[in-house]
PDB file of N, CA and C in Angstrom:
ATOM      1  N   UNK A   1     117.914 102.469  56.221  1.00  0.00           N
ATOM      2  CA  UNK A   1     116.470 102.430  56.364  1.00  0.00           C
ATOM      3  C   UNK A   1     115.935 103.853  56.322  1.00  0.00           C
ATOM      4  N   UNK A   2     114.860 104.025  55.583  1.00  0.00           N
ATOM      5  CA  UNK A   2     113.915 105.454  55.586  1.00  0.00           C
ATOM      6  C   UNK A   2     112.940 105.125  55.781  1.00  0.00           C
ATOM      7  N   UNK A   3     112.515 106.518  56.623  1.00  0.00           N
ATOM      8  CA  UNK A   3     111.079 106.720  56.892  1.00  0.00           C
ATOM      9  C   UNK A   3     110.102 107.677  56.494  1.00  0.00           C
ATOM     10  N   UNK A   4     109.206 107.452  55.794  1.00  0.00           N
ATOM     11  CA  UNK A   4     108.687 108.681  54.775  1.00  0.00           C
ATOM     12  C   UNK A   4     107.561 108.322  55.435  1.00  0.00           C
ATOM     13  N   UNK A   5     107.121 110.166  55.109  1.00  0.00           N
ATOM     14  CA  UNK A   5     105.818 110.585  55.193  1.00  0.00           C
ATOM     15  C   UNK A   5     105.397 110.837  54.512  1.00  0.00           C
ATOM     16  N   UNK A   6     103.634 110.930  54.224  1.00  0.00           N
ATOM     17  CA  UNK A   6     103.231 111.727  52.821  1.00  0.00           C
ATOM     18  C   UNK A   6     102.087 112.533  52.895  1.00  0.00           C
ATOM     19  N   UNK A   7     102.464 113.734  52.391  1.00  0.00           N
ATOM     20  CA  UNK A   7     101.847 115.097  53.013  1.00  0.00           C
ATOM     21  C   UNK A   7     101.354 115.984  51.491  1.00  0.00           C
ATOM     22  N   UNK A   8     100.194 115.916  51.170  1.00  0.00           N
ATOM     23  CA  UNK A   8      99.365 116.845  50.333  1.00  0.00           C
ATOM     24  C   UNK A   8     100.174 115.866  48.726  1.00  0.00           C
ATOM     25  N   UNK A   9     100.020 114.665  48.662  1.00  0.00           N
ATOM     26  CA  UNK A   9     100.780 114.127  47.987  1.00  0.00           C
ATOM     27  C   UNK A   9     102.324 114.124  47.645  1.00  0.00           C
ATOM     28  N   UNK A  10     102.572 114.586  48.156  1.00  0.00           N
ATOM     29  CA  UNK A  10     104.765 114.455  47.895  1.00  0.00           C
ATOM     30  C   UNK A  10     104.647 114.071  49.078  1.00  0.00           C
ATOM     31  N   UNK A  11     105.784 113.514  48.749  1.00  0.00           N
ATOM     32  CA  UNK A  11     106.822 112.061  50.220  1.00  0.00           C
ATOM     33  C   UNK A  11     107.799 112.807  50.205  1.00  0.00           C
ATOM     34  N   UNK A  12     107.858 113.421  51.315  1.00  0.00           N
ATOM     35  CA  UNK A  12     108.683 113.773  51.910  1.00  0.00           C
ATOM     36  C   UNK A  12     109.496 113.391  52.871  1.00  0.00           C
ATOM     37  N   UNK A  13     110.886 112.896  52.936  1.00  0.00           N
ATOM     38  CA  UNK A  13     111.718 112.098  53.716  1.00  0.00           C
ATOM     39  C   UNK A  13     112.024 112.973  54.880  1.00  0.00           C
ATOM     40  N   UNK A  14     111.725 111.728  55.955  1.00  0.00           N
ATOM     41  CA  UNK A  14     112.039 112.613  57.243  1.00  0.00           C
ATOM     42  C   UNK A  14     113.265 112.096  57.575  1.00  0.00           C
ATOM     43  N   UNK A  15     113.753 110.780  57.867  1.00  0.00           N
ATOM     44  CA  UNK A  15     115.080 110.155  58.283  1.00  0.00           C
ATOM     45  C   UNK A  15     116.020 109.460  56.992  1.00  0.00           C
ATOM     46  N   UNK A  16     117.181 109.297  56.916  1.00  0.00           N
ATOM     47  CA  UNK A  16     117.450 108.565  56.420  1.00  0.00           C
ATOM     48  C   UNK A  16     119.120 107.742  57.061  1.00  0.00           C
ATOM     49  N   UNK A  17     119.115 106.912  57.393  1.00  0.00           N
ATOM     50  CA  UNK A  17     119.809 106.167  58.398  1.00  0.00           C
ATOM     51  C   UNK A  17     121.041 106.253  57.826  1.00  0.00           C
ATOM     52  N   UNK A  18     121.386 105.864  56.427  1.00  0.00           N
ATOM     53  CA  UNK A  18     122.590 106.037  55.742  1.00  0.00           C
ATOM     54  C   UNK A  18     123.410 106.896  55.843  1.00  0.00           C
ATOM     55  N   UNK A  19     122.864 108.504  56.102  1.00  0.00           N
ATOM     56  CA  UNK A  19     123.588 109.919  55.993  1.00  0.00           C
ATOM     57  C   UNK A  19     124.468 109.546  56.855  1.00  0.00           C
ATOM     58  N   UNK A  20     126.051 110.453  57.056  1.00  0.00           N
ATOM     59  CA  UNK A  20     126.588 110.507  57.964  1.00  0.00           C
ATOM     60  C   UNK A  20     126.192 111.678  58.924  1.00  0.00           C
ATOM     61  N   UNK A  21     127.201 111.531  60.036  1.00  0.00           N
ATOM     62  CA  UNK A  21     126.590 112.760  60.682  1.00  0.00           C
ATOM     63  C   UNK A  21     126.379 114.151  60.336  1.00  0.00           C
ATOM     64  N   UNK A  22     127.834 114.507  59.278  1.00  0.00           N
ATOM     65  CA  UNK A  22     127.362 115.985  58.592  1.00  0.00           C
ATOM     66  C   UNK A  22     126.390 116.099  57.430  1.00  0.00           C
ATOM     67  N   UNK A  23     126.025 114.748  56.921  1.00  0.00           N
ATOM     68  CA  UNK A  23     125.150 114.842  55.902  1.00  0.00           C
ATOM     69  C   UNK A  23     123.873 114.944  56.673  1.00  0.00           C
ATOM     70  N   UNK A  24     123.418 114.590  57.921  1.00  0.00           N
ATOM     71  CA  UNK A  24     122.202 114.227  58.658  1.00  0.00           C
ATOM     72  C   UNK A  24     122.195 116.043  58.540  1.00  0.00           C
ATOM     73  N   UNK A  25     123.292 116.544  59.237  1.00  0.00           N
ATOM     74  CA  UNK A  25     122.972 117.965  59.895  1.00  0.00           C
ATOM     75  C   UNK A  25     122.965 118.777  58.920  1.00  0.00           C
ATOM     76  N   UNK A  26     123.861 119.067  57.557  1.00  0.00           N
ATOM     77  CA  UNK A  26     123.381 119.163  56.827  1.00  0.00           C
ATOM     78  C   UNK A  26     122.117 119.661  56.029  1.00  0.00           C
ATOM     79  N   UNK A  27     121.501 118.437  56.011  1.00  0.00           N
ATOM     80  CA  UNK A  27     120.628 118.232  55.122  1.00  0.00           C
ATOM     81  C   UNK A  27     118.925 118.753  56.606  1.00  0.00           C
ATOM     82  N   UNK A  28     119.381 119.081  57.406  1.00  0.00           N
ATOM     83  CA  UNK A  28     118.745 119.164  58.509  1.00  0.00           C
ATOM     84  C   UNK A  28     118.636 120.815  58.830  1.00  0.00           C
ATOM     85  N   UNK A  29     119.739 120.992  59.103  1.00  0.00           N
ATOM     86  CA  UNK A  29     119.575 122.489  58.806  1.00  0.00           C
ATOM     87  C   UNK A  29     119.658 123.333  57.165  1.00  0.00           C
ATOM     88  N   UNK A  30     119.393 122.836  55.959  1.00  0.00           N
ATOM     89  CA  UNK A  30     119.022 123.362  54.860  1.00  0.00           C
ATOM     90  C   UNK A  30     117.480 123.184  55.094  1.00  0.00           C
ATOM     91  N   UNK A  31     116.757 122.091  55.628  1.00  0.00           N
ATOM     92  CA  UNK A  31     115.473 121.834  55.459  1.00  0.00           C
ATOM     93  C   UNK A  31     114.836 123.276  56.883  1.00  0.00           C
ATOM     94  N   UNK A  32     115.528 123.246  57.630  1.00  0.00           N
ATOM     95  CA  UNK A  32     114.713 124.448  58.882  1.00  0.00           C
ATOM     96  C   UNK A  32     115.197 126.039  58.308  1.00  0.00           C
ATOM     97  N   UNK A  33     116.095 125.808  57.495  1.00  0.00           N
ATOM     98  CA  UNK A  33     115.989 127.235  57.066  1.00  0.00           C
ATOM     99  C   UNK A  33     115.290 128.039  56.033  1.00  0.00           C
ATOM    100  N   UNK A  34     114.720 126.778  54.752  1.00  0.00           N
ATOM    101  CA  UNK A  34     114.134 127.131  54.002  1.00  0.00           C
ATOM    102  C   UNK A  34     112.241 126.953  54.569  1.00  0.00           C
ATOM    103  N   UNK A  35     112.353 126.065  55.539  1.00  0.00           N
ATOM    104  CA  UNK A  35     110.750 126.460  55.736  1.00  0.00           C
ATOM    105  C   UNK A  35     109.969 127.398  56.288  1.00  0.00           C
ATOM    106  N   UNK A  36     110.196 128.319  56.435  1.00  0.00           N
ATOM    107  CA  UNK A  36     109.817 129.795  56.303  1.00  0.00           C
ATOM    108  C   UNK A  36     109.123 129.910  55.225  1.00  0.00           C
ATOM    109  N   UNK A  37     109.934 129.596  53.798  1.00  0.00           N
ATOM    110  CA  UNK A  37     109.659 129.845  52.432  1.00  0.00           C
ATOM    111  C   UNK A  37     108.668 129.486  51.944  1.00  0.00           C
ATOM    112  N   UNK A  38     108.718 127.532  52.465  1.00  0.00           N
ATOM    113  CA  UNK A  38     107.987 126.303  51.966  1.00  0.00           C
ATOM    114  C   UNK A  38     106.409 126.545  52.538  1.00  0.00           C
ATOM    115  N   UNK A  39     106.309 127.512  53.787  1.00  0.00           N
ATOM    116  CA  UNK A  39     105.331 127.261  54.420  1.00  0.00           C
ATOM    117  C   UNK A  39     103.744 127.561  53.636  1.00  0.00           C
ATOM    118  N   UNK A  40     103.583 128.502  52.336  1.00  0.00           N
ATOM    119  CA  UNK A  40     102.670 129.058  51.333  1.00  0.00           C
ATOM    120  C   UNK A  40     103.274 128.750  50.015  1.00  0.00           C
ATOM    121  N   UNK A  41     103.665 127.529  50.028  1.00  0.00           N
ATOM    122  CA  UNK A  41     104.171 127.347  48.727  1.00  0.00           C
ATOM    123  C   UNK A  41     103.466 126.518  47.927  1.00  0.00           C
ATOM    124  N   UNK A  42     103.007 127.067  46.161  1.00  0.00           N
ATOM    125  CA  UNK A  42     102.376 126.478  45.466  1.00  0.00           C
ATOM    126  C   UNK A  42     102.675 125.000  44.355  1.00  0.00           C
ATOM    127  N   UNK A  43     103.959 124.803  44.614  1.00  0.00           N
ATOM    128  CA  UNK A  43     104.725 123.947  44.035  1.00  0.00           C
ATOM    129  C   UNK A  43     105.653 122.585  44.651  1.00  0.00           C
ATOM    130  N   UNK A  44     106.204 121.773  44.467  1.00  0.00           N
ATOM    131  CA  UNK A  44     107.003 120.847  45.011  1.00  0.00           C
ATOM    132  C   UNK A  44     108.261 121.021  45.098  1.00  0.00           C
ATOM    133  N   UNK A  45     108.772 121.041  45.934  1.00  0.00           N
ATOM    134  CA  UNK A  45     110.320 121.405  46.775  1.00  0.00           C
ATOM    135  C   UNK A  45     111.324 120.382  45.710  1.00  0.00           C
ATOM    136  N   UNK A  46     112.154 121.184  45.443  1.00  0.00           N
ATOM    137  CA  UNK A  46     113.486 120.446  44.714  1.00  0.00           C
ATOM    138  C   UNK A  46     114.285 119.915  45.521  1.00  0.00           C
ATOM    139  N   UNK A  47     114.646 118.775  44.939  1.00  0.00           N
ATOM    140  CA  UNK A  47     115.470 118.572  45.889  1.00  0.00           C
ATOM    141  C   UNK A  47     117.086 119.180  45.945  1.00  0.00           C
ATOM    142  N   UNK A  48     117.428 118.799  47.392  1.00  0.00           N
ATOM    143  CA  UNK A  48     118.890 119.781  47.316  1.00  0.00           C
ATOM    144  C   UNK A  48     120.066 118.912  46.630  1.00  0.00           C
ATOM    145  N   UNK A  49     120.603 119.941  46.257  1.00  0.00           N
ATOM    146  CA  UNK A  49     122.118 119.487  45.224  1.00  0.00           C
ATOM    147  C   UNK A  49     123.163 118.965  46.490  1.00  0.00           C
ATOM    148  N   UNK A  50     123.786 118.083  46.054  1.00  0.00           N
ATOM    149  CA  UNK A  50     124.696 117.698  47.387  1.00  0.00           C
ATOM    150  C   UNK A  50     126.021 118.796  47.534  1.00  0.00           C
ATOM    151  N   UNK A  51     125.970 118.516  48.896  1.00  0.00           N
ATOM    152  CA  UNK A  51     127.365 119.789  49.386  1.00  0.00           C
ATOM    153  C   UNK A  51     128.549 118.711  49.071  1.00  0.00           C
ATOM    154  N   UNK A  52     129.650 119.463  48.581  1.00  0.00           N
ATOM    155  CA  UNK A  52     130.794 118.587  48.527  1.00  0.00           C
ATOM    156  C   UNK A  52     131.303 118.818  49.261  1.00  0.00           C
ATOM    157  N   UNK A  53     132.173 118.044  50.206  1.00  0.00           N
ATOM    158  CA  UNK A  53     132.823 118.292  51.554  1.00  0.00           C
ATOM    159  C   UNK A  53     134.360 118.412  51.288  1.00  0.00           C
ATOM    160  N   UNK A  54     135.257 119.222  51.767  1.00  0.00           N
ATOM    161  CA  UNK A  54     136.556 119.742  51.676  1.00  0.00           C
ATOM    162  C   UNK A  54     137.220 118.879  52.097  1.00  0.00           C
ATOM    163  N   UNK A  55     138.375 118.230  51.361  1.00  0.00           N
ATOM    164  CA  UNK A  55     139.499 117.862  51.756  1.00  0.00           C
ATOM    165  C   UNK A  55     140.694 118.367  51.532  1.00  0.00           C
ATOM    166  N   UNK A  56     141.252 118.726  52.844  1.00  0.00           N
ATOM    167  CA  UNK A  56     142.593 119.120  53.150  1.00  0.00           C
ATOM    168  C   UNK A  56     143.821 118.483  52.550  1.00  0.00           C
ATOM    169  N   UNK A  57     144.772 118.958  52.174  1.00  0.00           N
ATOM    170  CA  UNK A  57     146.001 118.509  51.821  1.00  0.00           C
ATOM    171  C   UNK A  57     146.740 117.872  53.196  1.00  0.00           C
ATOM    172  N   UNK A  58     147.266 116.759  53.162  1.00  0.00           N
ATOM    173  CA  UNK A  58     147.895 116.312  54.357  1.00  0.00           C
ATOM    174  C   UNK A  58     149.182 117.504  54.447  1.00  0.00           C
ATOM    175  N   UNK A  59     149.113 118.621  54.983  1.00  0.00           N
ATOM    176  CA  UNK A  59     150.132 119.113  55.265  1.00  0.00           C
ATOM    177  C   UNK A  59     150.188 119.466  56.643  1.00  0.00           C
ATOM    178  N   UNK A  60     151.625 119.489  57.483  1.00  0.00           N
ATOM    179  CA  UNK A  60     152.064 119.646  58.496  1.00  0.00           C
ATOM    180  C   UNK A  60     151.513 120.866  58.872  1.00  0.00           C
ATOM    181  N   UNK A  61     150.803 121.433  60.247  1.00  0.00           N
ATOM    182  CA  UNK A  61     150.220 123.091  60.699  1.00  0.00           C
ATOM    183  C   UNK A  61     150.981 123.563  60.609  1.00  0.00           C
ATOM    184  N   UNK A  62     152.471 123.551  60.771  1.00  0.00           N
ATOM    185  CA  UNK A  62     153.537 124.299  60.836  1.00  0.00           C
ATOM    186  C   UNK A  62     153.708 124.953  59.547  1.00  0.00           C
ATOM    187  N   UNK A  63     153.744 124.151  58.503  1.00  0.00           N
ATOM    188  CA  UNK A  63     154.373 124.764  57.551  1.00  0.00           C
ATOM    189  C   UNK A  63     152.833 125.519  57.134  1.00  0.00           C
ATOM    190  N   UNK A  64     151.492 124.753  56.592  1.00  0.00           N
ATOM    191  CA  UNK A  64     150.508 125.764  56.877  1.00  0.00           C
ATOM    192  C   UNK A  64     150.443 126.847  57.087  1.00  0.00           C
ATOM    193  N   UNK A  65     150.562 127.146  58.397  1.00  0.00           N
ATOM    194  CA  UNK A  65     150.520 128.698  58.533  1.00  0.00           C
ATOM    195  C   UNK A  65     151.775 129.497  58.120  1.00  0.00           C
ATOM    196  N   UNK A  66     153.045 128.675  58.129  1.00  0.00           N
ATOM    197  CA  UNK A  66     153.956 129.492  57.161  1.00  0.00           C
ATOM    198  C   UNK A  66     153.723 130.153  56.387  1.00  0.00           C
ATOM    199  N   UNK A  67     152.915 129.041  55.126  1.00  0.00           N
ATOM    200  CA  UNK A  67     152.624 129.740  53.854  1.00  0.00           C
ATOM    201  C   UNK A  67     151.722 130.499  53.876  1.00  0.00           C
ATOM    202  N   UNK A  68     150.447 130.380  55.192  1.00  0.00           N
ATOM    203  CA  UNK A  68     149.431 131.367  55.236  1.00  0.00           C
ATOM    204  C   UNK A  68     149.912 132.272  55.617  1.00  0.00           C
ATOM    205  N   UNK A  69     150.767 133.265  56.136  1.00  0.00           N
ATOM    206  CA  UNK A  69     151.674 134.003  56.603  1.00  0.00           C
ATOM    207  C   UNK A  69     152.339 134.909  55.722  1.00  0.00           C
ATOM    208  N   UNK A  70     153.083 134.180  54.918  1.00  0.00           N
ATOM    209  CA  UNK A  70     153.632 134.602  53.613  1.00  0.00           C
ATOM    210  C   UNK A  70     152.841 135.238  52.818  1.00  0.00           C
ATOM    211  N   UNK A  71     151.644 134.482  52.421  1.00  0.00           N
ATOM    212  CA  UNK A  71     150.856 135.041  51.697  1.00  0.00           C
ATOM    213  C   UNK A  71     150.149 136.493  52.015  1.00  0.00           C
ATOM    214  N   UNK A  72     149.783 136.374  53.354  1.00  0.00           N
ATOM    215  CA  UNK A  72     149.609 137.831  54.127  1.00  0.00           C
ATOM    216  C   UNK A  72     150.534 138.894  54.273  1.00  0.00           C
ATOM    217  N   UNK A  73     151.505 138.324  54.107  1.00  0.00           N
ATOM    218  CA  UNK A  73     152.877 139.065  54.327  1.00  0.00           C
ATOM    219  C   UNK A  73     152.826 139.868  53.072  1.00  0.00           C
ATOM    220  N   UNK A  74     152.646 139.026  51.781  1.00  0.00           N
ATOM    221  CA  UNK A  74     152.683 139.836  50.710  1.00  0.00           C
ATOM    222  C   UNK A  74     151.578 140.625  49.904  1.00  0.00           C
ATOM    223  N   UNK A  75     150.380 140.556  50.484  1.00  0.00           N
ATOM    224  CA  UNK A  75     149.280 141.429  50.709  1.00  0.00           C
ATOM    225  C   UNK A  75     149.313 142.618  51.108  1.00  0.00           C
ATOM    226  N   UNK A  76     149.878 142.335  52.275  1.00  0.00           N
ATOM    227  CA  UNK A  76     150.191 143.899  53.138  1.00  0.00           C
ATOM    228  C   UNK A  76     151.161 144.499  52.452  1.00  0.00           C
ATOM    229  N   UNK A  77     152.317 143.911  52.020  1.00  0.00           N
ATOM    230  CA  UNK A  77     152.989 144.523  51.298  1.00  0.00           C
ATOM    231  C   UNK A  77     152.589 145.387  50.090  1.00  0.00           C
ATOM    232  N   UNK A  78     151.653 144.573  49.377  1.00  0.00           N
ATOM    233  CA  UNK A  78     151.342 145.291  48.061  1.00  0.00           C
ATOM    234  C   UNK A  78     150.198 146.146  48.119  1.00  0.00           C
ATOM    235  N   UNK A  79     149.288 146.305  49.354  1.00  0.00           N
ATOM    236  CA  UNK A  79     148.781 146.910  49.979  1.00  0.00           C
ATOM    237  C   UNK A  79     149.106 148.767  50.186  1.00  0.00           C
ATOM    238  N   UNK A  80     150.360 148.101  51.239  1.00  0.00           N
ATOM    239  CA  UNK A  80     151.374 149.261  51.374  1.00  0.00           C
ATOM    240  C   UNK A  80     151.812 149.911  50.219  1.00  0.00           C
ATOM    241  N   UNK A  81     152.240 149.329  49.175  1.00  0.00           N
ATOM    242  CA  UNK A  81     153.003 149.813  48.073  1.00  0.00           C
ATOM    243  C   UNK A  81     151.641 150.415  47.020  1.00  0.00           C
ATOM    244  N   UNK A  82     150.554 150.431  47.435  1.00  0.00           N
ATOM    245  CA  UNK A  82     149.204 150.951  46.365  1.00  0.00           C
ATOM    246  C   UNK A  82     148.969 152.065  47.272  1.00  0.00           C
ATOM    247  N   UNK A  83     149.255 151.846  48.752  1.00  0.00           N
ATOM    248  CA  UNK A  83     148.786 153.174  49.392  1.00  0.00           C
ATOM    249  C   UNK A  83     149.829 154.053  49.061  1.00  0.00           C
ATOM    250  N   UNK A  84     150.746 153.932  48.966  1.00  0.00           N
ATOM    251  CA  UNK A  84     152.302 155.001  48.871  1.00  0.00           C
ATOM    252  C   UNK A  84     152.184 155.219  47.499  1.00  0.00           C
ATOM    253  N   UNK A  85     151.644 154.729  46.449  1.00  0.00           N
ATOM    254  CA  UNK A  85     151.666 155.321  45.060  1.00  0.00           C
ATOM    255  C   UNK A  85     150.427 156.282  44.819  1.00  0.00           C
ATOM    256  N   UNK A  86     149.257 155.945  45.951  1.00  0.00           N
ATOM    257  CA  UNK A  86     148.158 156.825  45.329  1.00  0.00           C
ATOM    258  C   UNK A  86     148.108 158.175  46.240  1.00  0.00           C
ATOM    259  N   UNK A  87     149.408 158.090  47.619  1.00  0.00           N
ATOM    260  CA  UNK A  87     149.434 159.239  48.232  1.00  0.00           C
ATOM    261  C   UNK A  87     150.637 159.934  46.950  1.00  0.00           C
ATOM    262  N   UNK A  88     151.411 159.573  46.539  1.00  0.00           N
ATOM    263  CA  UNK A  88     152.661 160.035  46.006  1.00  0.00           C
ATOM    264  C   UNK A  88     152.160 161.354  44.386  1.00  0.00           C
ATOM    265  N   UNK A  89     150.610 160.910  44.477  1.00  0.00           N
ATOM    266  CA  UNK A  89     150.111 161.291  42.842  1.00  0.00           C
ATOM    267  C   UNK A  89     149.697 162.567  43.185  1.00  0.00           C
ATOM    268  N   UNK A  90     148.802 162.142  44.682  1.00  0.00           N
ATOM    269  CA  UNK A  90     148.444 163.244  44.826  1.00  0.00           C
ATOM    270  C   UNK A  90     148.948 165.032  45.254  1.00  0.00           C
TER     271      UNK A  90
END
């Protein structure tokens, strides 16, 4: 179920019952951050593009941060190995 209002001609949706909860909040805090903007505005508001929401790989935390680990591991490493070549030039 929705409930619209209509303000200087555009309907503007205030509820919409369907959203889930991150789509409610969402779509709730995109609308309070841009009205600052909206507040002297000569035109009609676009509507917003939908957020796609992240899904995780079912993987175990353990091994997770393994590989997040590793990966840091070899950052620093190559890190290290760019600092020791650009002291070595000089």
């Amino acid at each position: 179920m929705m409930k619209l209002k209509k303000i200087n001609e555009e309907v503007l949706m205030i509820l919409d019952y369907s959203y889930s909860k991150m789509q409610a909040f969402t779509n709730g805090f995109m609308k309070s951050i841009t009205s600052p903007a909206t507040l002297f505005r000569d035109r009609k508001i676009q509507s917003l593009q939908p957020i796609a929401l992240l899904r995780y790989p079912n993987v175990k935390e353990a091994n997770a941060l393994k590989e997040d680990w590793l990966k840091i591991g070899r950052d620093l490493k190559q890190v290290i190995e760019n600092y020791e070549s650009a002291i070595s030039k000089k």
